[in-house]
Protein backbone atom coordinates (compact mmCIF):
# COMPACT_ATOMS: atom_id res chain seq x y z
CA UNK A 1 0.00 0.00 0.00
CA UNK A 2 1.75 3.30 -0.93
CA UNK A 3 -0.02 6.02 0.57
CA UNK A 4 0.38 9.57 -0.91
CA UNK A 5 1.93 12.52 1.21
CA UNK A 6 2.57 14.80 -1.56
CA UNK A 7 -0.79 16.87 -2.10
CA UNK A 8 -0.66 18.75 0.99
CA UNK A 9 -3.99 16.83 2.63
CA UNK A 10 -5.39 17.34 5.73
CA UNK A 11 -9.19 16.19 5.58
CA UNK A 12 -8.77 13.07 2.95
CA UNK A 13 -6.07 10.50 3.44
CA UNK A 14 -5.28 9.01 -0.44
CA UNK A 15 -3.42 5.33 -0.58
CA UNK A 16 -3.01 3.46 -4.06
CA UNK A 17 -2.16 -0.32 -3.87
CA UNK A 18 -2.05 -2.05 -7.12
CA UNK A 19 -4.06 -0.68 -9.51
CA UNK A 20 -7.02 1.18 -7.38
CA UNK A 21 -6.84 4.20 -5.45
CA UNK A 22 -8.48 4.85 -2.15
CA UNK A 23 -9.77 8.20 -1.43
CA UNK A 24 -10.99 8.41 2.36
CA UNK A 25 -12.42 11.80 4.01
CA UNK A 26 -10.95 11.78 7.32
CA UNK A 27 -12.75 14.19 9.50
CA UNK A 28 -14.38 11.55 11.63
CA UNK A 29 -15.20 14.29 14.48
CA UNK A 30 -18.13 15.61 12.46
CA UNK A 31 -19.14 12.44 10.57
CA UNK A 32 -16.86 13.64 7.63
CA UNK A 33 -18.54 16.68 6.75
CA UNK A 34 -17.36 18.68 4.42
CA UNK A 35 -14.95 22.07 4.20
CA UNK A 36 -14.41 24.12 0.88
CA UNK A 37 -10.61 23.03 1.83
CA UNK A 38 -12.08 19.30 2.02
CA UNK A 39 -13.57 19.86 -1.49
CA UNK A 40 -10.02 21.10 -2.71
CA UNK A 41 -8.24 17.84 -1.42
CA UNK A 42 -10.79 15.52 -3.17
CA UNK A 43 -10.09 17.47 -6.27
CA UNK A 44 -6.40 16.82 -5.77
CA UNK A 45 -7.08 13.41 -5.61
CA UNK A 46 -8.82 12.85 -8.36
CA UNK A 47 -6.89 14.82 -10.55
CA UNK A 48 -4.01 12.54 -9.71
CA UNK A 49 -6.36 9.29 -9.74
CA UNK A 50 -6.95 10.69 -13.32
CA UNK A 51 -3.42 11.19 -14.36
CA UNK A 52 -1.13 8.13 -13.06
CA UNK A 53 -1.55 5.69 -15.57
CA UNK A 54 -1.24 2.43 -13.17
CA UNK A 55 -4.69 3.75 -11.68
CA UNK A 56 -7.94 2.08 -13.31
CA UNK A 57 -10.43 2.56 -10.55
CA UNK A 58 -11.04 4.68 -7.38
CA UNK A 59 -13.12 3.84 -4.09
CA UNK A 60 -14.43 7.06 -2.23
CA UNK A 61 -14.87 6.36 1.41
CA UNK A 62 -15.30 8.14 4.96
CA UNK A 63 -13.48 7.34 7.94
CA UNK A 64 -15.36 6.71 11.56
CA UNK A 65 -19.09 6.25 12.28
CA UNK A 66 -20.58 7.69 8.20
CA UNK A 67 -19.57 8.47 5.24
CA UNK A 68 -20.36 11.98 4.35
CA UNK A 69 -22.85 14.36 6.50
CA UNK A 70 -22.31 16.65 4.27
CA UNK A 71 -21.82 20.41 4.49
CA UNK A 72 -19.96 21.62 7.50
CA UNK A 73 -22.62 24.12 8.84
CA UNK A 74 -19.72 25.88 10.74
CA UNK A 75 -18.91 26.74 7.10
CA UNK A 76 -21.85 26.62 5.39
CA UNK A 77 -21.83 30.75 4.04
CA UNK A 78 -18.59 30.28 2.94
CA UNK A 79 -18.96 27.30 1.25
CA UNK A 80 -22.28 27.52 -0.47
CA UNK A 81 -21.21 30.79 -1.95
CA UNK A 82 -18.11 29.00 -3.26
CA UNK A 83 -19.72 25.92 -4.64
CA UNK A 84 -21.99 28.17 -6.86
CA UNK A 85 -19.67 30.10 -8.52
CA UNK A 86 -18.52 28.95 -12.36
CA UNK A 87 -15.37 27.17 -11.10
CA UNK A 88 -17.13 25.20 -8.54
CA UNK A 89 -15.32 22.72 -7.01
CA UNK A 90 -16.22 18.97 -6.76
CA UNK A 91 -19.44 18.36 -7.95
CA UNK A 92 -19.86 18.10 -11.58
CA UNK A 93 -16.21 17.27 -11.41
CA UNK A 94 -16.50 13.06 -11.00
CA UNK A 95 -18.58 12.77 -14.32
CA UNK A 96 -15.33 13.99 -15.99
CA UNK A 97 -12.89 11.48 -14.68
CA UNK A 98 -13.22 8.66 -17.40
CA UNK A 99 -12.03 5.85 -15.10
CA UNK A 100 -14.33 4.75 -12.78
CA UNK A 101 -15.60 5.52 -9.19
CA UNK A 102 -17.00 3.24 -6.57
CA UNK A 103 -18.57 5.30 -3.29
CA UNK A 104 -18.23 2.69 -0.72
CA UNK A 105 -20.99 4.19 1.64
CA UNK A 106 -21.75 3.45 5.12
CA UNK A 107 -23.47 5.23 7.67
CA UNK A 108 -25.17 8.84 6.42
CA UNK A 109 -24.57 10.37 3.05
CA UNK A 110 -26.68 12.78 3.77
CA UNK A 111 -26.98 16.21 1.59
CA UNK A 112 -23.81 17.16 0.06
CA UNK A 113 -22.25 13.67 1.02
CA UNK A 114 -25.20 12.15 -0.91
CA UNK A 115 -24.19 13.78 -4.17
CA UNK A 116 -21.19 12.71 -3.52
CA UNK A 117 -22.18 9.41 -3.38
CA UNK A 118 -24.23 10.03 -6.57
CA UNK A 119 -21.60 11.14 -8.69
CA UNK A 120 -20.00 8.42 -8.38
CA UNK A 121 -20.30 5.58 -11.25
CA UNK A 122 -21.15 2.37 -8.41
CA UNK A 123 -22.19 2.49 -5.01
CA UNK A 124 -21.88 -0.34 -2.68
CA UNK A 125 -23.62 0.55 0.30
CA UNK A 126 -23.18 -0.87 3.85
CA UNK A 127 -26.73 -2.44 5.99
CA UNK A 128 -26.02 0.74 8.06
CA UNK A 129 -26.46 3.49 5.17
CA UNK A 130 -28.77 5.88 5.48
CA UNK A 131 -29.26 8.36 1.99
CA UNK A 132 -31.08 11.27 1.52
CA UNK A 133 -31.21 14.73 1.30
CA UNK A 134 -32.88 16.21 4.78
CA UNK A 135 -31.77 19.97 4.40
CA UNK A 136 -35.47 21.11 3.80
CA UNK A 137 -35.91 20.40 7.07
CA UNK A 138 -33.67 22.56 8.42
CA UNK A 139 -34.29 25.57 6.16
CA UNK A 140 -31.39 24.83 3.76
CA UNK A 141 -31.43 24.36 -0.05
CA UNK A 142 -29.56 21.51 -1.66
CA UNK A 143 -27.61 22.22 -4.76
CA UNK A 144 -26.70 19.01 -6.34
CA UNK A 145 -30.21 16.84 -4.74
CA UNK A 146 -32.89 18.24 -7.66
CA UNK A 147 -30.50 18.00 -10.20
CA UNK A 148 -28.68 14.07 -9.55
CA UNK A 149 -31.53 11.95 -7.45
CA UNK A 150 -34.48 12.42 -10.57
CA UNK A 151 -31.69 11.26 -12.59
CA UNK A 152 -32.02 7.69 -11.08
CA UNK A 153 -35.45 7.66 -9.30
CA UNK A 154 -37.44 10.01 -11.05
CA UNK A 155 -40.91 8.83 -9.85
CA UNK A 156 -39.82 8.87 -6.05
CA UNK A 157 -36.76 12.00 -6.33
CA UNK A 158 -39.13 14.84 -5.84
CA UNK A 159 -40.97 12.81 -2.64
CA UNK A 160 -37.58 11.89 -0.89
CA UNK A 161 -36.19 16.02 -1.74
CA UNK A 162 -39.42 17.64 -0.97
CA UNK A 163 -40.01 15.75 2.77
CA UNK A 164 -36.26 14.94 3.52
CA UNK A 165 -36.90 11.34 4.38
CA UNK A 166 -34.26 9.18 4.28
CA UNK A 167 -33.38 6.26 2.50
CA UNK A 168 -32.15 3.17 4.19
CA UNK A 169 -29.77 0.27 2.44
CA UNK A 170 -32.15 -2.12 1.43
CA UNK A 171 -34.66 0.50 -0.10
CA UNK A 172 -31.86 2.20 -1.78
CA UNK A 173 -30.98 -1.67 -3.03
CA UNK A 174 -34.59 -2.13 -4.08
CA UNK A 175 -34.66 1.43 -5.84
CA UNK A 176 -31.26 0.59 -7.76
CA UNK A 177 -28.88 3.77 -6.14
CA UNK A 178 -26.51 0.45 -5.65
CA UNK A 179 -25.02 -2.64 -6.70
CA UNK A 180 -24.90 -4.32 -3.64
CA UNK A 181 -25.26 -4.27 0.33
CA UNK A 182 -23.47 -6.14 2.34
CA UNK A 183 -22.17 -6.01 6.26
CA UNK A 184 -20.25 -2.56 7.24
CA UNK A 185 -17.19 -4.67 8.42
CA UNK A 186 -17.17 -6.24 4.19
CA UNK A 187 -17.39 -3.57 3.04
CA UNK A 188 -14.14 -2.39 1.59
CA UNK A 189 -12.97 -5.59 0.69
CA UNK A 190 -16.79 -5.69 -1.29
CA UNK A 191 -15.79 -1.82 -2.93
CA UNK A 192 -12.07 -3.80 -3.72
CA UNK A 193 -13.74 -6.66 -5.27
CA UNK A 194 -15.75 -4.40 -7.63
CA UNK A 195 -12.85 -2.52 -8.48
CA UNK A 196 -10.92 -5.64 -9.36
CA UNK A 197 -13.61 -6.78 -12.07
CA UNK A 198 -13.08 -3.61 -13.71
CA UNK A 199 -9.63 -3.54 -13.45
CA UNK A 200 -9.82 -7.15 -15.44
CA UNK A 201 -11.41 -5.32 -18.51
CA UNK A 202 -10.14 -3.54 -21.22
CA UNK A 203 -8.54 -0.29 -19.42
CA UNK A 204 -9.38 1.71 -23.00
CA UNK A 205 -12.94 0.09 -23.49
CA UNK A 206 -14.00 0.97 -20.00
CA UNK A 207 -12.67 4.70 -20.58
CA UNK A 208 -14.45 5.08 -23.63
CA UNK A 209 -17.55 3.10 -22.19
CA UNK A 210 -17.67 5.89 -19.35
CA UNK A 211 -17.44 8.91 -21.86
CA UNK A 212 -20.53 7.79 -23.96
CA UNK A 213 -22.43 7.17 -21.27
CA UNK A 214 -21.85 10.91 -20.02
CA UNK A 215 -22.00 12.35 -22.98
CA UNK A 216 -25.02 10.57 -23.88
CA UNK A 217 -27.13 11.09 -20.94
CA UNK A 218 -30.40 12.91 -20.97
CA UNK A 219 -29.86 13.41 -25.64
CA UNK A 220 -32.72 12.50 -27.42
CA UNK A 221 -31.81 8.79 -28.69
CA UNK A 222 -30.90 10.33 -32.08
CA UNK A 223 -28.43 12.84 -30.82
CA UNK A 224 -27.21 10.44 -28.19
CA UNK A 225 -26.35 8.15 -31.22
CA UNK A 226 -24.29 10.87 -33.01
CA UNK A 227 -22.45 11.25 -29.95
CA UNK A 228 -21.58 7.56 -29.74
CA UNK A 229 -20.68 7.56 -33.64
CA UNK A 230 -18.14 9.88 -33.04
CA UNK A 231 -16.61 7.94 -29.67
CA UNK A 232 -16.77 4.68 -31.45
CA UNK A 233 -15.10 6.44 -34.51
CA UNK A 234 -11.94 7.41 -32.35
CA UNK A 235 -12.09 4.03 -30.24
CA UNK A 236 -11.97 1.65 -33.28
CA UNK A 237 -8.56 4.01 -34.27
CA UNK A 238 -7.17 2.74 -30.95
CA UNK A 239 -4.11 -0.11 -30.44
CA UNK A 240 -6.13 -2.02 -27.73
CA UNK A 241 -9.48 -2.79 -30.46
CA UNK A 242 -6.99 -3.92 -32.68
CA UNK A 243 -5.23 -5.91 -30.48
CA UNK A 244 -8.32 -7.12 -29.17
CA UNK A 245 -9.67 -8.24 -32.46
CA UNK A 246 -6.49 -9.94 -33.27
CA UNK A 247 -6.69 -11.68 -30.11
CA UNK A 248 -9.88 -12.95 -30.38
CA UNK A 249 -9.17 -14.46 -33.94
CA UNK A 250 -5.85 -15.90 -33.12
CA UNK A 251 -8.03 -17.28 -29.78
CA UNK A 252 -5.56 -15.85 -26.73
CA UNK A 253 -5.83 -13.64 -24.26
CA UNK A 254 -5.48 -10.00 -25.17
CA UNK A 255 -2.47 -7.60 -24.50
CA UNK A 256 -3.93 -4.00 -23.90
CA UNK A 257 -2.06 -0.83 -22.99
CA UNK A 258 -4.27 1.36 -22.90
CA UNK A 259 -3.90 3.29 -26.08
C-alpha cells in the first residue's frame, strides 16, 4: 500500500495499492462533513487518480461512524457561496474522470455527502447506510439533490427532496442507487472486489464506455447516437481494439495498454 503525502492533505487521506486508489475523508469528528478546503483535497485526488496511468479505478470512502454528513454548517456561508460560482469545485467534477468511481458508503450520506455518493459511477452501500437529502428540514437548499436523485429515481426524487426522508440500504438496493449491500465490516474488501472486475477489462474500453455514457445522458436517442458515432469512430482508431480483435481471432488472451 503506498499512501500519498505529496498533495498537501489534511481532511482526505489518499493510498493506491495495485491498480485502485483509495480516497478516504478523514474528519471523523463531524461524521466527515465537508470544508471548501475538504472539497479542494478531493479534487487533488482525483486529478491525480486521473493522471497516473497504473490507476484504473477509485473507491471514495469516509473514515469513523458515516460516510459523508455533508456540508460543515460551521462553514456553510462560505462554502455555499463558493460551490456556486462557475469554477465550482467537486461536484460536476466526477462525471469527468473517465475511469471509474465506486462510493463505498456506510453510515449517512446525507446532503452534500449524498451527491457525492451520486456522482459516483457504483455504489456499494453498507446495511447501516442511510441516503437522503434532509436539508429542507432545516431551512437549507440543496444544490446538487434536484438535479442528480431524478436522474435515477425520477418517480420517487421529488418525494424523498421535498419531505427529507431518508433512505435506508435495502430500499436504496430495491430502488437501484446500488449494486450491492453487504455487512459494514465487508465492506471495503466488497468496494475492492468491484474494483478488481473492472480492473480485469479492457482499461481503454471501460474509458471510452464511461465517456458515452456521459456524454449521452439525458440526448434524445438520435443525438445520443451521433455522440456515440463519433466515440466509437476514435475508439476503433485505438491499439487495444486492434489488439483485441487480433486476439480474439488468433483465440488468446489480449495484451492492452491502454492506447
Amino acid at each position: 500500500m503506498n499512501v500519498t503525502q505529496d498533495l498537501a492533505l489534511k481532511d482526505v487521506c489518499y493510498e493506491k495499492e495495485d491498480q485502485i486508489a483509495y480516497i478516504t475523508m478523514n474528519r471523523p469528528a463531524v461524521l466527515n462533513a465537508f470544508t471548501y478546503d475538504t472539497l479542494l483535497e478531493l479534487r487533488r485526488c482525483f486529478r491525480d487518480f486521473a493522471a497516473d496511468g497504473r490507476l484504473r479505478v477509485a473507491i471514495l470512502m469516509g473514515e469513523g461512524r458515516a460516510f459523508c454528513a455533508g456540508v460543515d454548517l460551521r462553514q456553510h456561508e462560505t462554502l455555499a457561496h463558493a460551490m456556486v460560482r462557475p469554477e465550482g469545485v467537486l461536484y460536476g467534477d466526477l462525471d469527468y474522470y473517465l475511469k471509474p468511481i465506486i462510493a463505498a458508503v456506510h453510515g449517512f450520506a446525507v446532503g452534500g455527502g449524498m451527491t457525492l455518493a451520486l456522482g459516483a459511477d457504483i455504489r456499494i452501500l453498507a446495511e447501516d447506510a442511510q441516503l437522503g437529502y434532509p436539508q429542507v428540514r432545516t431551512g437549507i437548499l440543496s444544490v446538487g439533490g434536484p438535479l442528480r436523485l431524478p436522474r435515477f429515481i425520477p418517480g420517487l426524487a421529488r418525494w424523498y427532496l421535498l419531505s427529507g426522508e431518508l433512505i435506508d440500504a435495502a430500499e436504496a438496493y430495491r430502488l437501484g442507487l446500488c449494486v450491492k449491500v453487504v455487512p459494514r465490516e465487508r465492506l471495503r474488501a466488497e468496494a475492492t472486489a468491484l474494483a478488481q472486475k473492472i480492473c480485469a477489462c479492457a482499461p481503454l474500453a471501460v474509458r471510452y464506455t464511461k465517456d458515452e455514457t456521459i456524454r449521452g445522458e439525458g440526448l434524445p436517442m438520435y443525438e445520443a447516437y451521433r455522440v456515440a458515432r463519433q466515440i466509437a469512430n476514435d475508439f476503433f482508431e485505438s491499439e487495444d481494439y486492434v489488439e483485441s480483435v487480433r486476439a480474439f481471432r488468433e483465440k488468446r488472451k489480449p495484451v492492452w495498454h491502454g492506447r
